[in-house]
Protein backbone atom coordinates (compact mmCIF):
# COMPACT_ATOMS: atom_id res chain seq x y z
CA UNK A 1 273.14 110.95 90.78
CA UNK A 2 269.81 111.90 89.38
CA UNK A 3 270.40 116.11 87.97
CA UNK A 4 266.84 117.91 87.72
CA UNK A 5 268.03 119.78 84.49
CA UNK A 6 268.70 116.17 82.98
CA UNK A 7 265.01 114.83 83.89
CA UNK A 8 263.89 117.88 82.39
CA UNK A 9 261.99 119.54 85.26
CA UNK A 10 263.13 123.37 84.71
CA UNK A 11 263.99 124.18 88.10
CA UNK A 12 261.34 125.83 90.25
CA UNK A 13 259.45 125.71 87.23
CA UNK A 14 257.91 122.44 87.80
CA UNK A 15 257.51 120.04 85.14
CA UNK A 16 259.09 116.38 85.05
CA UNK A 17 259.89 114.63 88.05
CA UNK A 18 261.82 111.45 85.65
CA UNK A 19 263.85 111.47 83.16
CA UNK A 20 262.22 111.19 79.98
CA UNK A 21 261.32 107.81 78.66
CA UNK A 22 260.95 107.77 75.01
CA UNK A 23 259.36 104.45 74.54
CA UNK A 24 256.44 105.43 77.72
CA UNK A 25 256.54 109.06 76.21
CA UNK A 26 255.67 108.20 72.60
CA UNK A 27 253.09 106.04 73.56
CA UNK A 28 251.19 108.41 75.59
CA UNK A 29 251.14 110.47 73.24
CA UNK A 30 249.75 108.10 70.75
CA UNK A 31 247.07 107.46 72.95
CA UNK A 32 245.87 110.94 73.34
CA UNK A 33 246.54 111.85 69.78
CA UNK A 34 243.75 108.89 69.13
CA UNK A 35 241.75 110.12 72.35
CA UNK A 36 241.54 113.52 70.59
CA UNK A 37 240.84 112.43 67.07
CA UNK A 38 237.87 110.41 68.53
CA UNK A 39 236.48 112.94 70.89
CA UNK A 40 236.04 115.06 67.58
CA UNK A 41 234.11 112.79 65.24
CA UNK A 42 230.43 111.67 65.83
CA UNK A 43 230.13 108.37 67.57
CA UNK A 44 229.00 105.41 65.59
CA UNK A 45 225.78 105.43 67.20
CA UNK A 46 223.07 105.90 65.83
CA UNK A 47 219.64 105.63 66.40
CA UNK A 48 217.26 106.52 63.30
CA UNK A 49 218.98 107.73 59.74
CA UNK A 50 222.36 107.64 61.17
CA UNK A 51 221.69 110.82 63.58
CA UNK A 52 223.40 110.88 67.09
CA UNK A 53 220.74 109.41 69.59
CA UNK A 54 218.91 111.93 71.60
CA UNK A 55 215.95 111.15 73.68
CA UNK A 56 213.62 111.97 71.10
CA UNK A 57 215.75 109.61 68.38
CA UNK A 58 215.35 106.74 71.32
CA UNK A 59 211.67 107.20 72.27
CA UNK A 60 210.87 106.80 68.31
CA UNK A 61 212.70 103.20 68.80
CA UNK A 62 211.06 102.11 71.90
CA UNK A 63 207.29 103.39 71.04
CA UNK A 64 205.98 100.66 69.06
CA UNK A 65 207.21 98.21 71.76
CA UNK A 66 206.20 100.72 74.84
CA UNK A 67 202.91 103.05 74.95
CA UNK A 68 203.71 103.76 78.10
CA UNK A 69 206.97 105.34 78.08
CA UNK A 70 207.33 109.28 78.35
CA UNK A 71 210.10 111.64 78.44
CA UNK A 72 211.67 113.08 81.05
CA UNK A 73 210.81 116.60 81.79
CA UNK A 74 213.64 119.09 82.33
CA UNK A 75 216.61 116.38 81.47
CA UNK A 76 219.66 117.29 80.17
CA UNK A 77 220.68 114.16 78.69
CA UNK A 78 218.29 111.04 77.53
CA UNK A 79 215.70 110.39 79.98
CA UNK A 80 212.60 108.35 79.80
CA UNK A 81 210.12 107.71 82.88
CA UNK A 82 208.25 103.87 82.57
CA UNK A 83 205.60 102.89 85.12
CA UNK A 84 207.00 100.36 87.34
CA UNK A 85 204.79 97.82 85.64
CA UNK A 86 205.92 98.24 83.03
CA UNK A 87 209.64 98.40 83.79
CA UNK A 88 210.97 94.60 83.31
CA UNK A 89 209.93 94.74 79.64
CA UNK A 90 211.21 98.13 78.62
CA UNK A 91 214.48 97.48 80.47
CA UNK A 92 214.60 94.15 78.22
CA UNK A 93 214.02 95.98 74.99
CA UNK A 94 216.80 98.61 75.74
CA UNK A 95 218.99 95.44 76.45
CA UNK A 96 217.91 93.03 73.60
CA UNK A 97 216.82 96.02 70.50
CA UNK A 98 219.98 95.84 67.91
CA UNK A 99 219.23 99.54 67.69
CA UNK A 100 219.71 100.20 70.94
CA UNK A 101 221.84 97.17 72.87
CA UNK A 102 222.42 99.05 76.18
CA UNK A 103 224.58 96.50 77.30
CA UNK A 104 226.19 97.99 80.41
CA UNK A 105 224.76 98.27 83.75
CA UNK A 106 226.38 101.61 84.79
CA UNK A 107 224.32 102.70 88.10
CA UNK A 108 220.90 102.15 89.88
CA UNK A 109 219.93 104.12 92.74
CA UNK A 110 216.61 105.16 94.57
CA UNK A 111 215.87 108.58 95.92
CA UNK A 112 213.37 109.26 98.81
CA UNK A 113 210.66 111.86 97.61
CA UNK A 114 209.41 112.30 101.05
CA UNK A 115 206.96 115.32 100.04
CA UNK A 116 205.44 113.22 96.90
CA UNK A 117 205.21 110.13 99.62
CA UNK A 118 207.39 107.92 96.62
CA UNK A 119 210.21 106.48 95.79
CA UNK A 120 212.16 107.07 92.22
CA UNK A 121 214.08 104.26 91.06
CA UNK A 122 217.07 105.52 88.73
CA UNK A 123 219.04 103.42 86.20
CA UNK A 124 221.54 104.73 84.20
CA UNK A 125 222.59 102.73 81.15
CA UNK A 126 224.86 102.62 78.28
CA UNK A 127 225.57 100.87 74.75
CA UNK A 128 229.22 99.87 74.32
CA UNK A 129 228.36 98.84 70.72
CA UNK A 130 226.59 102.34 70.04
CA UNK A 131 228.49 104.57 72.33
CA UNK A 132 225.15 106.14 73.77
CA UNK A 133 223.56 106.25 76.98
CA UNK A 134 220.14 106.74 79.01
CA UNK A 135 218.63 107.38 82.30
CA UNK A 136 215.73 105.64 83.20
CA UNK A 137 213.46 106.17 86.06
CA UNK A 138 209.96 104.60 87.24
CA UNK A 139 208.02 106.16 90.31
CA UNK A 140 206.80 103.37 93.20
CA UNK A 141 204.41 103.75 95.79
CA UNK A 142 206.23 104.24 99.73
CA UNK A 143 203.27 101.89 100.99
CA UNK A 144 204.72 99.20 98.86
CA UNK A 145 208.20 99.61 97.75
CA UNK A 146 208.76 96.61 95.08
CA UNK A 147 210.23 96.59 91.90
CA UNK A 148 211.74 94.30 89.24
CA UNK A 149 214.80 92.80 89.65
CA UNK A 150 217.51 93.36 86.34
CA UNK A 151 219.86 90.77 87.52
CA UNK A 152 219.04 88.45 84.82
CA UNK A 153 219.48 91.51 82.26
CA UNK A 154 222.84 92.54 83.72
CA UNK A 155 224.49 90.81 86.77
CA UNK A 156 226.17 93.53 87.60
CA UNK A 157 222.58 95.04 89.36
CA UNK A 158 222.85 92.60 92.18
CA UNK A 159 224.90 94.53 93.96
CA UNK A 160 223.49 97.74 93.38
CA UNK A 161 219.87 96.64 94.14
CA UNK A 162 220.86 95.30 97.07
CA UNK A 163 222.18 98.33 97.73
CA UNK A 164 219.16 99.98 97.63
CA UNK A 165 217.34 98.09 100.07
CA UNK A 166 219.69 98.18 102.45
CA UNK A 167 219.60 102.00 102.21
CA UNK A 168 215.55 102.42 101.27
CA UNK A 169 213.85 99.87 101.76
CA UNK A 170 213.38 98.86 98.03
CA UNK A 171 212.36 95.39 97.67
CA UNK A 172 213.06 93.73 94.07
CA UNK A 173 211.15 90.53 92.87
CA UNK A 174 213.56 87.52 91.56
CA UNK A 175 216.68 89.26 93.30
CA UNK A 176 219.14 86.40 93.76
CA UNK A 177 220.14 87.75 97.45
């Protein structure tokens, strides 16, 4: 029969509901032991002199490939706006620049600005290689609602375009679907 004070729960106490497995036990505790030692120490990241990349660190990388792209106002993390013309190309430079190598499509999305009569296109990307990451965002008109396509970037956007036309009414140029 299974006894509570053998599994180690304490009673009412709460605590354990198994008995204790030493092999599983260690081993989670390895693994946040590392998680904790890692959480502590600068990522290897990055950006310019070995600093930790900030939004200023990553607009210095992108500038003399991109006039056009600003930072974003008010962001707490690193945000850039780019002119939906100009979107494809900066989108390949985050993906391709060694510096940089945002290699992971996490999110895209499009928000309804009803009042401004546009539509903000949001992409949020990170570098496995660098450990950073960046929002990116690009204003288009309501009257005509297309944008570039970043499947051939990162597959993974298929879906999540497609998402957003079905919801908004975004159209993307050289989707797949």
């Amino acid at each position: 029969t299974w006894n509570s004070q053998e599994a180690g729960t304490g009673g009412a106490t709460g605590g354990r509901i198994a008995p204790r497995n030493p092999q599983t036990d260690s081993h989670c505790a390895r693994r946040r032991q590392r998680n904790r030692r890692r959480q502590g120490r600068p990522g290897k990241a990055v950006g310019i002199k070995g600093e930790r990349m900030d939004t200023e660190n990553l607009l210095t990388l992108i500038a003399p490939y991109h006039s056009t792209v600003e930072l974003r106002a008010a962001a707490d993390r690193p945000a850039i706006a780019v002119p939906v013309d100009d979107l494809y190309a900066v989108m390949q430079t985050l993906h391709d620049l060694t510096e940089l190598k945002f290699d992971l499509f996490v999110a895209h999305t499009a928000i309804d600005r009803i009042e401004e009569n546009r539509f903000e296109l949001v992409y949020i990307l990170s570098s496995t290689v660098h450990g950073h990451t960046i929002y990116v965002t690009a204003n288009i008109a309501r009257e005509n609602p297309v944008a570039p396509s970043m499947v051939s970037l990162w597959p993974t956007a298929e879906w999540q375009e497609r998402e957003a036309y079905d919801l908004i009414g975004i159209l993307y140029d050289n989707h797949p679907d």
